[in-house]
Protein backbone atom coordinates (compact mmCIF):
# COMPACT_ATOMS: atom_id res chain seq x y z
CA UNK A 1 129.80 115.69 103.28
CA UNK A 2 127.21 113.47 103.62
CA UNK A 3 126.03 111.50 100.16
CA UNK A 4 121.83 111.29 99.64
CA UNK A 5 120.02 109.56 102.03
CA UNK A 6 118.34 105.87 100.32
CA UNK A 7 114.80 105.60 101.84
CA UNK A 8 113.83 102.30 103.79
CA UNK A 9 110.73 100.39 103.49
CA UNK A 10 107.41 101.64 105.54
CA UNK A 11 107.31 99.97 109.03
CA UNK A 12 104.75 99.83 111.81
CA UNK A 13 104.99 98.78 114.98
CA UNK A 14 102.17 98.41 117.85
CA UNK A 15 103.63 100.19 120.82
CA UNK A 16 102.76 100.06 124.43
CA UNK A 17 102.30 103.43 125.32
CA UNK A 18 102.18 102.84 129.22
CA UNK A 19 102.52 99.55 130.49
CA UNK A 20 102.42 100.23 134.02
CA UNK A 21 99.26 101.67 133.73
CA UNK A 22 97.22 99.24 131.62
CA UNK A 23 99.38 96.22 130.30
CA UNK A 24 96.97 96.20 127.08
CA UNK A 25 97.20 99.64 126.52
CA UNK A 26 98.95 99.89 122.76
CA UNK A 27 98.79 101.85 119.57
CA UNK A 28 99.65 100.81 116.30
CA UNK A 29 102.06 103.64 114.59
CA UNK A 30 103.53 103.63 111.35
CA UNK A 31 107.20 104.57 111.13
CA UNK A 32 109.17 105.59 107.85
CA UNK A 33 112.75 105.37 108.01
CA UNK A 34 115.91 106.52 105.66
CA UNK A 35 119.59 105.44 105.69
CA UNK A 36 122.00 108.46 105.70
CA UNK A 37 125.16 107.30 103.79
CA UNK A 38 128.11 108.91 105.52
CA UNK A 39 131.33 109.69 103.74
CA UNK A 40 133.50 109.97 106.99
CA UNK A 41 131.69 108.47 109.43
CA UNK A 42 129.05 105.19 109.94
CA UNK A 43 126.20 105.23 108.34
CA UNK A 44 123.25 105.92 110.46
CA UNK A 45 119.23 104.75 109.95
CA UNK A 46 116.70 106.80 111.29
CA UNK A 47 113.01 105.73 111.90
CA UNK A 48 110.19 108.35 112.52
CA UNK A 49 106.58 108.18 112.85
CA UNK A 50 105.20 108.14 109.16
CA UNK A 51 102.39 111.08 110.31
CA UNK A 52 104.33 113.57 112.16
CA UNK A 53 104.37 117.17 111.38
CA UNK A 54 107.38 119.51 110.37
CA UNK A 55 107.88 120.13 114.25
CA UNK A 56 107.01 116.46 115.74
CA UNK A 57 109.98 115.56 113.29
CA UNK A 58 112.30 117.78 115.33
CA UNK A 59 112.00 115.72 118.48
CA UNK A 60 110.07 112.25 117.24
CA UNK A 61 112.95 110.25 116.08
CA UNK A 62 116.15 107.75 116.68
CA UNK A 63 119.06 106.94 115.27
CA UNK A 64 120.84 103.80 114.44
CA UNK A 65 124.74 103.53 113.40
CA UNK A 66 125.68 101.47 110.64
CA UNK A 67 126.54 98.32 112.58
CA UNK A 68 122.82 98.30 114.69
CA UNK A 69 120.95 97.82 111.07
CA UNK A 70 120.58 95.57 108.40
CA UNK A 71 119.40 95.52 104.72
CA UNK A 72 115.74 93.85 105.24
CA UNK A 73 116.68 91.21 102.39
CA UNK A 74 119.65 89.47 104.42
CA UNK A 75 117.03 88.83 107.33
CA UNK A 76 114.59 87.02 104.91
């Protein structure tokens, strides 16, 4: 059983949406994330565009396990 979920500060990022095409080609999205505290297993982060709908959310997202993340204070 998973315990709640602690959110994670607001994040954007510009993004190249197709390089090979046109290397200045980018769009600036802003991503959301929350930190899923696991009882029995890693804890996992996962970042989604801020904007997406109910269904984008479905299919619009990654994952991070525990050990790929950090709190944002120890990188300061």
């Amino acid at each position: 059983m998973a315990n709640p979920t602690v959110a994670c500060p607001p994040m954007s990022s510009d993004i190249d949406t197709d390089s090979r095409s046109s290397p200045t080609a980018s769009s600036s999205i802003a991503l959301e994330c929350v930190v899923i505290e696991n009882d029995d297993a890693p804890n996992e982060c996962a970042v989604y565009p801020r904007d997406a709908d109910r269904d984008e959310l479905m299919t619009t997202w990654i994952t991070a396990h525990d050990d790929a993340f950090v709190e944002l204070e120890s990188m300061r």
